[in-house]
Protein backbone atom coordinates (compact mmCIF):
# COMPACT_ATOMS: atom_id res chain seq x y z
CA UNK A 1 -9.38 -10.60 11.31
CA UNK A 2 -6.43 -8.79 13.52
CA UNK A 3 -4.90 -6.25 11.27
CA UNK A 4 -1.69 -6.74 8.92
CA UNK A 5 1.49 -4.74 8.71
CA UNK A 6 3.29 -3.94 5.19
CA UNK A 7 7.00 -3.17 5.78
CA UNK A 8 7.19 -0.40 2.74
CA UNK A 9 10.68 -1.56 0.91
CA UNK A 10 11.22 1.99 -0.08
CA UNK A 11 12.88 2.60 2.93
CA UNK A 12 15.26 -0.45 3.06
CA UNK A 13 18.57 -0.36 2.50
CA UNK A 14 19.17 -0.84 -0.98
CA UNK A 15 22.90 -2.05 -0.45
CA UNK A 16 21.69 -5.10 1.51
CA UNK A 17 18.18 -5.56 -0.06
CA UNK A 18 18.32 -9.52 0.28
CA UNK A 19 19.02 -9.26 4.24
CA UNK A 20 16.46 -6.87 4.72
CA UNK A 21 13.60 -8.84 2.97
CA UNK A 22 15.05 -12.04 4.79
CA UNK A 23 14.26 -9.74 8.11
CA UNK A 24 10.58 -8.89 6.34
CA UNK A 25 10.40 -12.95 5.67
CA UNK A 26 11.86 -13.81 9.55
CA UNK A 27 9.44 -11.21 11.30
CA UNK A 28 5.59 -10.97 12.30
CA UNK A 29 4.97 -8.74 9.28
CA UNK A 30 2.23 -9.83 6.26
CA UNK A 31 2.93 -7.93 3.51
CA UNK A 32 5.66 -6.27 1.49
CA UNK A 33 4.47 -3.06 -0.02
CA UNK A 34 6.32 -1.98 -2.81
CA UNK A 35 6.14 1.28 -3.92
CA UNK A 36 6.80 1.66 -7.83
CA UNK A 37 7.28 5.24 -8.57
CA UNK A 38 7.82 7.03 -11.85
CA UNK A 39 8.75 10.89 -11.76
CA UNK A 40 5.83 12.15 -13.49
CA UNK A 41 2.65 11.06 -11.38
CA UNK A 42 4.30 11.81 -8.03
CA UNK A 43 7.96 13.78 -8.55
CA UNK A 44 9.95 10.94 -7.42
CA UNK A 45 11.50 7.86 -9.45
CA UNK A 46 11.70 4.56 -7.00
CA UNK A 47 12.37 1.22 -9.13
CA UNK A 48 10.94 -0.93 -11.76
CA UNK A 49 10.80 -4.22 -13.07
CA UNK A 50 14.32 -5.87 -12.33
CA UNK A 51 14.27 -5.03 -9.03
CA UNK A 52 10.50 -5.90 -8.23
CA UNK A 53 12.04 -9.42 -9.62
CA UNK A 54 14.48 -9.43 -7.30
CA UNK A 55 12.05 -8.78 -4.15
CA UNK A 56 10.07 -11.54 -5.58
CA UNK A 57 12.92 -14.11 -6.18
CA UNK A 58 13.42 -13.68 -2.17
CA UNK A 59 9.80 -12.58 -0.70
CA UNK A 60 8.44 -15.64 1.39
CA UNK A 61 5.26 -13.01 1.87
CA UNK A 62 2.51 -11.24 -0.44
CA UNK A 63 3.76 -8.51 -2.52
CA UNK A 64 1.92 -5.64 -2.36
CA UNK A 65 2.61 -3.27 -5.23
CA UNK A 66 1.75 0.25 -4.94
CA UNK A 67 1.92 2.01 -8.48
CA UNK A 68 2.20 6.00 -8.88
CA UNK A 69 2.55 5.90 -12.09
CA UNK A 70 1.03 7.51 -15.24
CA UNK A 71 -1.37 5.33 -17.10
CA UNK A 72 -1.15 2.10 -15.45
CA UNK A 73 -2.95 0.11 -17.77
CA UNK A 74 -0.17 -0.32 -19.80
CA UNK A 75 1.79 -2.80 -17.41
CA UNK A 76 -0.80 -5.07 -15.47
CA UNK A 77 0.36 -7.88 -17.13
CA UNK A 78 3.86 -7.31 -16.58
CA UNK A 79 3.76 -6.61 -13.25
CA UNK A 80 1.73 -9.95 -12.29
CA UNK A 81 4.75 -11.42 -14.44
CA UNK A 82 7.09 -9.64 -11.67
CA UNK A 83 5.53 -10.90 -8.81
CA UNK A 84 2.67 -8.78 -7.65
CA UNK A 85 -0.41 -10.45 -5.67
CA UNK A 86 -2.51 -7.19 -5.17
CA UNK A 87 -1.53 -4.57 -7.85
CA UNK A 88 -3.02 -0.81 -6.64
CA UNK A 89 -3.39 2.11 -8.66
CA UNK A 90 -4.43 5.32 -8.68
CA UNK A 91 -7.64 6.55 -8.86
CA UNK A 92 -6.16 10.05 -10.28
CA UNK A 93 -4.21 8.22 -12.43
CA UNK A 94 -6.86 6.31 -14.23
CA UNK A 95 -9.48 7.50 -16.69
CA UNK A 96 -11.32 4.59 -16.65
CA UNK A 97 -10.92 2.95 -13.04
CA UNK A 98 -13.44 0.36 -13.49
CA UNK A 99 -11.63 -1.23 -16.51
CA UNK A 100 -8.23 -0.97 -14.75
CA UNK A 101 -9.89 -2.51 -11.64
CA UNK A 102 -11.12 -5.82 -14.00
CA UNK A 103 -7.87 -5.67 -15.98
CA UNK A 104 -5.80 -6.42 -12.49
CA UNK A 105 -8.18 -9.09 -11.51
CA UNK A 106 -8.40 -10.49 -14.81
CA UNK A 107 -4.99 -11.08 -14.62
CA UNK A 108 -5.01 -12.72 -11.27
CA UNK A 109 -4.26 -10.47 -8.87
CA UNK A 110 -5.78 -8.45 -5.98
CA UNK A 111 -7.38 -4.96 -7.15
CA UNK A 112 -6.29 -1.87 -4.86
CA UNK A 113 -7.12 1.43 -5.69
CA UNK A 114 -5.28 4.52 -4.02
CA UNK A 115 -6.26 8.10 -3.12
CA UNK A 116 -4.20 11.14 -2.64
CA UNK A 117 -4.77 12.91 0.26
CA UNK A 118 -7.58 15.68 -1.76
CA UNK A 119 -9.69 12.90 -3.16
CA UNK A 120 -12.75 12.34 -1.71
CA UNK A 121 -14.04 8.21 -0.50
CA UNK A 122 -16.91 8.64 -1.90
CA UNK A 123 -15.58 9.29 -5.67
CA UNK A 124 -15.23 5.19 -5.08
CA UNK A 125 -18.78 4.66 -4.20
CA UNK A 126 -19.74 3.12 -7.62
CA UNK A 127 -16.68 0.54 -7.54
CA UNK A 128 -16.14 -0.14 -4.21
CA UNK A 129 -17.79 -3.23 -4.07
CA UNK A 130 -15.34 -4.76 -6.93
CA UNK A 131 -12.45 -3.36 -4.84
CA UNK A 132 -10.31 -5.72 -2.91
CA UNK A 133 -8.10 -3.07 -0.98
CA UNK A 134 -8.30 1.14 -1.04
CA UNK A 135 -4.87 2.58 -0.09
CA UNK A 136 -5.64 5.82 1.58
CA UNK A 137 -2.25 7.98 1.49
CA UNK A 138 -1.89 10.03 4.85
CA UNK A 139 1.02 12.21 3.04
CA UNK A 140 1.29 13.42 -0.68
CA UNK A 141 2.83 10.87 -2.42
CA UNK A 142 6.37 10.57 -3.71
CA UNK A 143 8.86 10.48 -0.70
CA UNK A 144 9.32 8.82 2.28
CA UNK A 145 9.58 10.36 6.38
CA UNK A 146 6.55 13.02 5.47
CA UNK A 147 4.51 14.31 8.05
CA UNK A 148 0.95 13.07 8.83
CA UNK A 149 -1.88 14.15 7.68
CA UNK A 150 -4.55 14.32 10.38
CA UNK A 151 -7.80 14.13 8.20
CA UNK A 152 -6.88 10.55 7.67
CA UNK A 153 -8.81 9.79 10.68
CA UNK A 154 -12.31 10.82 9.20
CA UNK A 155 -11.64 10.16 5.57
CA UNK A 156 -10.78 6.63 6.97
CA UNK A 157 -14.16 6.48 9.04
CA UNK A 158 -15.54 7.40 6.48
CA UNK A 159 -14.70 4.99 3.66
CA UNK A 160 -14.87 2.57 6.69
CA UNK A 161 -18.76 3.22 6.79
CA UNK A 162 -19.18 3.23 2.72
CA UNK A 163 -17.87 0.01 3.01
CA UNK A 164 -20.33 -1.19 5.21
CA UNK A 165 -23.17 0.78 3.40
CA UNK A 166 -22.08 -0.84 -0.01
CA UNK A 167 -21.43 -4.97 1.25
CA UNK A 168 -17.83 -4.30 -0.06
CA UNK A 169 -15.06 -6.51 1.05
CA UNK A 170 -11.79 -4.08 0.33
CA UNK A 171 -9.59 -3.80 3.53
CA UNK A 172 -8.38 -0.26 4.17
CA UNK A 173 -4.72 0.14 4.05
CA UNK A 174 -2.68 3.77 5.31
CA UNK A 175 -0.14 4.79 3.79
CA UNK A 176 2.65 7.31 5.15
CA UNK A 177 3.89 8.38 8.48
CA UNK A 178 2.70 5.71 10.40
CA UNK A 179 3.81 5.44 13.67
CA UNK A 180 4.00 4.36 17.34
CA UNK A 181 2.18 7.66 18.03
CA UNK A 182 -0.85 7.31 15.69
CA UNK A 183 -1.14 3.46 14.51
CA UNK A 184 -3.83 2.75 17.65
CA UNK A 185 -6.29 5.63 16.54
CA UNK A 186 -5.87 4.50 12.76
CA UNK A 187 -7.14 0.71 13.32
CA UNK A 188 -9.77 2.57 15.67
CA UNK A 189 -10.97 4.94 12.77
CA UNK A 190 -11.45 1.37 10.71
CA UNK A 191 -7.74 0.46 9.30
CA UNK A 192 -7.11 -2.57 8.43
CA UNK A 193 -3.55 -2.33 6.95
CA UNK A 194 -0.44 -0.30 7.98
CA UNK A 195 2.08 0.30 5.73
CA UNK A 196 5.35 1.48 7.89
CA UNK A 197 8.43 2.50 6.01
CA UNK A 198 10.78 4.81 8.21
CA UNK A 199 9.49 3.20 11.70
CA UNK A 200 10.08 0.29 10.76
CA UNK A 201 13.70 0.57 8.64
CA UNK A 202 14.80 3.95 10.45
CA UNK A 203 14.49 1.70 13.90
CA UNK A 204 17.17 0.54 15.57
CA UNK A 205 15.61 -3.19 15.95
CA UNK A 206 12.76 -3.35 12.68
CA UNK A 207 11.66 -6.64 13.77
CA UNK A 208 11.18 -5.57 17.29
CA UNK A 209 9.17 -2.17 15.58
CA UNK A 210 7.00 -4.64 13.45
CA UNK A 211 5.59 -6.50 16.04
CA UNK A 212 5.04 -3.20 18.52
CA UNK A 213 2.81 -2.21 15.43
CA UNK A 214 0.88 -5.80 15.25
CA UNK A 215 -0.09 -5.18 18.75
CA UNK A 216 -3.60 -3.77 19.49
């Protein structure tokens, strides 16, 4: 499988949201990745459920939906209601992962799990196998434009070979500060998603910048 890119709608323009996910629907990118953001888990507030309707009344594509949120449990349902095909959540976030893991896919979506940049791969080693996707974030999250964090490289490799040790099918998506610079090495180190916010939106031609990054 060649890898996918995931436009991150956080860094659209929120004045003209319907013409930029008619350019996500028009381009050579797979996902949406939709970051839902609540001010107490990370120290930023994005947007919620009327909005993620609105992506979804539009979206031609799979929504990925990326919550940093406190106790996530609370809204599986209503999120698949919004429009979500893979639903990820923290693993910092959740006390008990494995439940929240069976609760998404009970509800019939895609189970992703994310980890901030100090957790460890192999905290996932007893669920990875019932894992569809692991977002690893290459910046703390909350904001957009951050800087890279080079570590992602072997924390990648290594979930990468986990993976393989454990017969698990997730895909391995990166989130933050992907670019033109580093988005080679990450699909070398094992990546098999790229989520690209400011390259793609902060370029001058996004659908031109999405299919630079679906080239290997």
């Amino acid at each position: 499988m060649s890898h996918l890119v995931a436009p991150s709608v956080l860094s659209a323009d929120f004045g003209n949201l319907q013409r930029d996910i008619e350019l996500i629907n028009n381009s050579e990118a797979d996902w949406f990745h939709i970051d839902i953001m609540d001010g107490a888990f990370v120290p930023n507030i994005s947007f919620g459920f009327p909005v993620l309707k609105a992506i979804q009344k539009h979206a031609k594509k799979t929504l990925d939906v990326h919550l940093m949120i406190v106790d996530p449990d609370r809204y599986t349902q209503m999120f698949k209601d919004a429009g979500a095909d893979i639903l990820t959540v923290h693993l910092e976030a959740c006390a008990h992962l494995h439940r929240s893991i069976q609760n998404i896919k009970n509800a019939g979506m895609k189970a992703g799990v994310a980890l901030n940049p100090h957790t460890s791969v192999h905290l996932l080693e007893d669920v990875i196998a019932d894992i569809d996707l692991v977002c690893v974030m290459s910046v703390n999250p909350g904001f957009g434009g951050q800087k890279f964090i080079e570590n992602t490289y072997a924390k990648v490799a290594a979930l990468k070979k986990l993976i393989i040790e454990k017969n698990s099918k997730a895909l391995i998506e990166i989130d933050g500060g992907v670019d033109m610079n580093n988005y080679k090495k990450l699909l070398a180190a094992g990546a098999d998603v790229l989520v690209a916010g400011n390259t793609v939106f902060g370029s001058a031609d996004p659908a031109k910048a999405i299919k630079q990054l679906k080239q290997i």
